[in-house]
C-alpha atoms as a PDB file:
ATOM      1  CA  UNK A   1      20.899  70.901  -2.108  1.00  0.00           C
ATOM      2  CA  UNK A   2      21.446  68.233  -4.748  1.00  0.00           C
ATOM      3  CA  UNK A   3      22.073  65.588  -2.477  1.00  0.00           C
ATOM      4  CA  UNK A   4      18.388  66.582  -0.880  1.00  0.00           C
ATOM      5  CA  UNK A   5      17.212  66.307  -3.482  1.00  0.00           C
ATOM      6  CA  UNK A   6      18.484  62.991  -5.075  1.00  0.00           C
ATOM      7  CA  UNK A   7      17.507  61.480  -1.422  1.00  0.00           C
ATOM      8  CA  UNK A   8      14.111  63.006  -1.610  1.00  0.00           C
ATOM      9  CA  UNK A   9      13.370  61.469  -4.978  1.00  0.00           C
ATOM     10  CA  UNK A  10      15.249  57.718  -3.759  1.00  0.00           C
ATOM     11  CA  UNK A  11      12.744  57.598  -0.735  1.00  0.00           C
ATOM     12  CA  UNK A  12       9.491  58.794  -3.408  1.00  0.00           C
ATOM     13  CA  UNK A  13      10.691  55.947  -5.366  1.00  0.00           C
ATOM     14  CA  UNK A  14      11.290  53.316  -2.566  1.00  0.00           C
ATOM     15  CA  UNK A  15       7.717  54.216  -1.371  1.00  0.00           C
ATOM     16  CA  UNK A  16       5.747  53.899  -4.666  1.00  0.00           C
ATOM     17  CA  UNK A  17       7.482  50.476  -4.946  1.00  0.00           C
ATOM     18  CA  UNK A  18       6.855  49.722  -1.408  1.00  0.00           C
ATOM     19  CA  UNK A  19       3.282  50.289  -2.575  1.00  0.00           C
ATOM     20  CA  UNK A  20       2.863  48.964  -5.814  1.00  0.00           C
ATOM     21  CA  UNK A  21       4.383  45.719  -3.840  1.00  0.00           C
ATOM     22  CA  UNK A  22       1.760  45.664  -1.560  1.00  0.00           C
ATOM     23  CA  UNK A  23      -1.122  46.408  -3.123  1.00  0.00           C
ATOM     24  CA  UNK A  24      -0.136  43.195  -5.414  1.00  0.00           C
ATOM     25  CA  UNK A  25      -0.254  41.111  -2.512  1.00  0.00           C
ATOM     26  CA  UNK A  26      -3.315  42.236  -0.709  1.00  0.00           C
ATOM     27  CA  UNK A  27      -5.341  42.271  -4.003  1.00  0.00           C
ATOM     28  CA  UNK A  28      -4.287  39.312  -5.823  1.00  0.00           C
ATOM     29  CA  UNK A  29      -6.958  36.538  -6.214  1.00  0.00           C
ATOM     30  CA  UNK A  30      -5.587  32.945  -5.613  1.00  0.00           C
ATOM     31  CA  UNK A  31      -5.573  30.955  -8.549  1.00  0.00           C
ATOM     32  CA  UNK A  32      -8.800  29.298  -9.745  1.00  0.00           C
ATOM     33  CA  UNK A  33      -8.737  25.506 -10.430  1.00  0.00           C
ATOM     34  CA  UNK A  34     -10.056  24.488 -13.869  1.00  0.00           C
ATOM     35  CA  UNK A  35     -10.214  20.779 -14.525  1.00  0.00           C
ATOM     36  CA  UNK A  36     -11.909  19.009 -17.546  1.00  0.00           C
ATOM     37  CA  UNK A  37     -13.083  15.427 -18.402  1.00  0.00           C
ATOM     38  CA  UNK A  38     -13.345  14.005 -21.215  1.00  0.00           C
ATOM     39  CA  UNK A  39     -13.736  10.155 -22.157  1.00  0.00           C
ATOM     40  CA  UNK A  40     -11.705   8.623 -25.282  1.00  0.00           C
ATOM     41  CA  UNK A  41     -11.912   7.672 -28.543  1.00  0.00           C
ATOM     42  CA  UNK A  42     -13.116   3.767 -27.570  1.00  0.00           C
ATOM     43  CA  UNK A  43     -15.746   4.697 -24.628  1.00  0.00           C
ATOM     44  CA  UNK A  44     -19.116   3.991 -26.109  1.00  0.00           C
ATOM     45  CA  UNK A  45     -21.491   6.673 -28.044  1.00  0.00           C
ATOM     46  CA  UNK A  46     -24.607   7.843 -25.334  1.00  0.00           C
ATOM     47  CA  UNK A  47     -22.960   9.016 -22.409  1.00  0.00           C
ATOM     48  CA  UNK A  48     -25.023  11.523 -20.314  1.00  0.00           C
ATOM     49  CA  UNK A  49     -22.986  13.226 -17.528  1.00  0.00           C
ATOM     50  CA  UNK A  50     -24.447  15.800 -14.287  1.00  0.00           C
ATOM     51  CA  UNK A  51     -22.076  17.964 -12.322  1.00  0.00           C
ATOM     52  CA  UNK A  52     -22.874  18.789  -8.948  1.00  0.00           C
ATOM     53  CA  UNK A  53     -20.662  21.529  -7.818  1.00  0.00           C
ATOM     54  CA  UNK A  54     -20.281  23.788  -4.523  1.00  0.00           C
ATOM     55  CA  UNK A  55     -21.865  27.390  -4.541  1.00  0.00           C
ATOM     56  CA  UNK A  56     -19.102  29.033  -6.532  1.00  0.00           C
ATOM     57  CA  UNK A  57     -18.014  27.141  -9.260  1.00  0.00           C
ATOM     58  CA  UNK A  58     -18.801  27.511 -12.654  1.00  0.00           C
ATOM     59  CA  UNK A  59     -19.627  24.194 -14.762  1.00  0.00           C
ATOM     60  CA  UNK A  60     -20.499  23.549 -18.070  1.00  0.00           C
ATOM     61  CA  UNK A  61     -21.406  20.574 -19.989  1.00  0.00           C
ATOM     62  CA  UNK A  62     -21.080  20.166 -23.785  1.00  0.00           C
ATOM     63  CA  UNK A  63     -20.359  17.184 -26.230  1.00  0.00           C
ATOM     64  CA  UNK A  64     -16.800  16.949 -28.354  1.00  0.00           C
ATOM     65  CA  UNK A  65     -16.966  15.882 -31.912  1.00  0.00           C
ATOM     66  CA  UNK A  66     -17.500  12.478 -31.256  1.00  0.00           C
ATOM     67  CA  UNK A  67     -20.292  12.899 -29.539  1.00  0.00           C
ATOM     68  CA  UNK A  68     -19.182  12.105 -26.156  1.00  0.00           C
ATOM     69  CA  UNK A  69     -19.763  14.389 -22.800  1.00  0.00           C
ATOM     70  CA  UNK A  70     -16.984  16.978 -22.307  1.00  0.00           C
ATOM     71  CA  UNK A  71     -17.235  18.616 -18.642  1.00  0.00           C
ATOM     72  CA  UNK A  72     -15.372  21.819 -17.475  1.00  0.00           C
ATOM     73  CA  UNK A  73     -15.384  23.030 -14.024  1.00  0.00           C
ATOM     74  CA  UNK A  74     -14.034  26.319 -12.989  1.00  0.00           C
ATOM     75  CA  UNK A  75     -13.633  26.943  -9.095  1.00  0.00           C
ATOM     76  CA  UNK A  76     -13.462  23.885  -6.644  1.00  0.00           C
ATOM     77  CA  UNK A  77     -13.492  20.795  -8.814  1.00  0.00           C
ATOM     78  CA  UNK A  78     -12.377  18.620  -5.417  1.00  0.00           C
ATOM     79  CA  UNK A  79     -15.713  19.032  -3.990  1.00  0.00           C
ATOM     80  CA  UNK A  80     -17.955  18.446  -7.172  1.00  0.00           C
ATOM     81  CA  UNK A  81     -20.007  15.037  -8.059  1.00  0.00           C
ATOM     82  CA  UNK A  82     -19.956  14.068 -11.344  1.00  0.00           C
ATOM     83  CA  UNK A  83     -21.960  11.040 -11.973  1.00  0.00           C
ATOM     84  CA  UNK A  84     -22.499   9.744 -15.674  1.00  0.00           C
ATOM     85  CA  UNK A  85     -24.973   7.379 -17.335  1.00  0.00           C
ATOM     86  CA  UNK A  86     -24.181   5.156 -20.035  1.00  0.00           C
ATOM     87  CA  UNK A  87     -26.735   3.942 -22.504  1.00  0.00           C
ATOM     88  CA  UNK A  88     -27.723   0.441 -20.873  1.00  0.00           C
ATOM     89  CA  UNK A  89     -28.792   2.871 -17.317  1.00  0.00           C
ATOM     90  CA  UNK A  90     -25.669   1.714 -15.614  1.00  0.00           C
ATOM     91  CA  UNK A  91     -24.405   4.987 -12.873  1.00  0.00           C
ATOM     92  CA  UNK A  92     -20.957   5.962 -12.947  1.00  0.00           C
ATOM     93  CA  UNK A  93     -19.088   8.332 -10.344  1.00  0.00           C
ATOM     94  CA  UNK A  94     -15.847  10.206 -11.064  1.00  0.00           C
ATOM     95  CA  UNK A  95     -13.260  10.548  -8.482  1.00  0.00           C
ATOM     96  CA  UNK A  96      -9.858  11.618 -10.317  1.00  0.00           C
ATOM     97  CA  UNK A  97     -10.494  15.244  -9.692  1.00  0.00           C
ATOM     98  CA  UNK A  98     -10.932  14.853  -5.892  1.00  0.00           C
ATOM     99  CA  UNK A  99      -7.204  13.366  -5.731  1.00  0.00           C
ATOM    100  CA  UNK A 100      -5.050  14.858  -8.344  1.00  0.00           C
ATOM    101  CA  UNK A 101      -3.165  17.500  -8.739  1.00  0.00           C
ATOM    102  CA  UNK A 102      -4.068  21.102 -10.059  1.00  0.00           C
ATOM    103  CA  UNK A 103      -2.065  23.739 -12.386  1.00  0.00           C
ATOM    104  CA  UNK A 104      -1.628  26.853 -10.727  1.00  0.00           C
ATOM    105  CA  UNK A 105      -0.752  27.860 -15.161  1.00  0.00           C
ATOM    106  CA  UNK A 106      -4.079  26.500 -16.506  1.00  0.00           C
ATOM    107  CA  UNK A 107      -6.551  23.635 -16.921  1.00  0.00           C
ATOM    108  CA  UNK A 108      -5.875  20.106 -15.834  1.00  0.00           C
ATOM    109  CA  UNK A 109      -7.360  17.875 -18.105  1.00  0.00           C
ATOM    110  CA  UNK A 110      -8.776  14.538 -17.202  1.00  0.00           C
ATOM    111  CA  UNK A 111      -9.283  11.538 -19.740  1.00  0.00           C
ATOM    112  CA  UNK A 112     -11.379   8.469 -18.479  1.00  0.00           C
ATOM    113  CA  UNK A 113     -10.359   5.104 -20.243  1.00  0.00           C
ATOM    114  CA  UNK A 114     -13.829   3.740 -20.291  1.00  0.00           C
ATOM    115  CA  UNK A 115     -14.279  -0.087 -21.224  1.00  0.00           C
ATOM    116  CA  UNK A 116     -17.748  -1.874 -20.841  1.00  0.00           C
ATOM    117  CA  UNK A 117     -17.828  -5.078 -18.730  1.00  0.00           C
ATOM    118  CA  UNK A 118     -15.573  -3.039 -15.599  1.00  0.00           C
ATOM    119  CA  UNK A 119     -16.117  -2.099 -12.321  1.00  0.00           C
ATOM    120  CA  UNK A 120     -13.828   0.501 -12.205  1.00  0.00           C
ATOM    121  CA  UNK A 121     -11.900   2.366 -14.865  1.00  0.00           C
ATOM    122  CA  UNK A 122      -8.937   4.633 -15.122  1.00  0.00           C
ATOM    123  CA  UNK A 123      -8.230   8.287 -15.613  1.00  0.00           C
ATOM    124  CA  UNK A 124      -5.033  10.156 -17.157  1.00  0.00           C
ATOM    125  CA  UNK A 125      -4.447  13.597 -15.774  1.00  0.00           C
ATOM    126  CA  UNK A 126      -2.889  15.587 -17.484  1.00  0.00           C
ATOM    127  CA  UNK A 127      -1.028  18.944 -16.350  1.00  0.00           C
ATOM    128  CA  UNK A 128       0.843  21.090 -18.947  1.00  0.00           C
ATOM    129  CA  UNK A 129       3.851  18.840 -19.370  1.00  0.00           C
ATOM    130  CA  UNK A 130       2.784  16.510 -16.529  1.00  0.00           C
ATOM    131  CA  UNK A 131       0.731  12.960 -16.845  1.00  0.00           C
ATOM    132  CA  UNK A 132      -0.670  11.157 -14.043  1.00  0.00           C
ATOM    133  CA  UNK A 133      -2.494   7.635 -14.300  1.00  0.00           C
ATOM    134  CA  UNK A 134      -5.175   7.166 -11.613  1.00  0.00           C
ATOM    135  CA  UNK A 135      -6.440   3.705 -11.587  1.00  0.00           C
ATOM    136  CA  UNK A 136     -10.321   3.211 -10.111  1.00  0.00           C
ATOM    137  CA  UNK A 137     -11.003   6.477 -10.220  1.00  0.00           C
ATOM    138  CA  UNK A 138     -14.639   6.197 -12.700  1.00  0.00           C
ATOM    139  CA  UNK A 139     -15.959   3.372 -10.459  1.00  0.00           C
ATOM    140  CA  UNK A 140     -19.655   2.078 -11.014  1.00  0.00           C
ATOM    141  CA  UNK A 141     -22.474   3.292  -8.883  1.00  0.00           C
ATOM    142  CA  UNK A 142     -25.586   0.665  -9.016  1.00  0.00           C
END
């Protein structure tokens, strides 16, 4: 009767696992993709930035304490525009975030190396421990 017993309570066991397993994998969400830009310490004071993302995503636009724009994008970051003005009118498009590489563990940060006088700039990604350089990836528009 003991044995039944203990076999009866292995199986109960091996089935709420079974379960618990299962119900993990149907119900878990894929990872959302957060990426931010930011521009450095030397890009020029007046930047104005737009996002235009897919039905979905979550952006917001704010300023760091420099003054310069600071751009967050929760969702699909790949398929988003982000086009940027500087103060003489001149259009700017961002492409880092269409190529790089996400963090499944958090945000990927990006930081545009903007210089006046250039076509096209870079951007360093950064993910956790990992650092990418992406060269003409903030390329003039007009």
């Amino acid at each position: 009767m003991k044995r039944a017993v203990r076999w009866i309570g292995i199986a109960v066991t091996a089935a709420a696992a079974a379960t618990m397993l299962l119900a993990d994998l149907a119900l878990a969400a894929p990872p959302v993709e957060v990426y931010v830009m930011r521009f450095d310490l030397l890009s020029p004071g007046g930047l104005s930035c737009t996002v235009d993302a897919p039905a979905g995503s979550r952006v917001t636009t704010s300023r760091d304490l420099t003054g310069k724009p600071y751009i967050r994008i929760w969702g699909e970051p790949r398929a988003a525009a982000i086009t940027c003005t500087d103060p003489q009118g001149v259009r700017w498009q961002a492409t880092a975030q269409r190529t790089a590489r996400f963090a499944d563990f958090g945000p990927t940060y990006g930081i545009v190396l903007y210089r006046p006088g250039r076509d096209a700039m870079t951007t360093i990604v950064q993910r956790g421990d990992q650092q990418d350089t992406y060269f003409k990836t903030f390329v003039r528009v007009d």
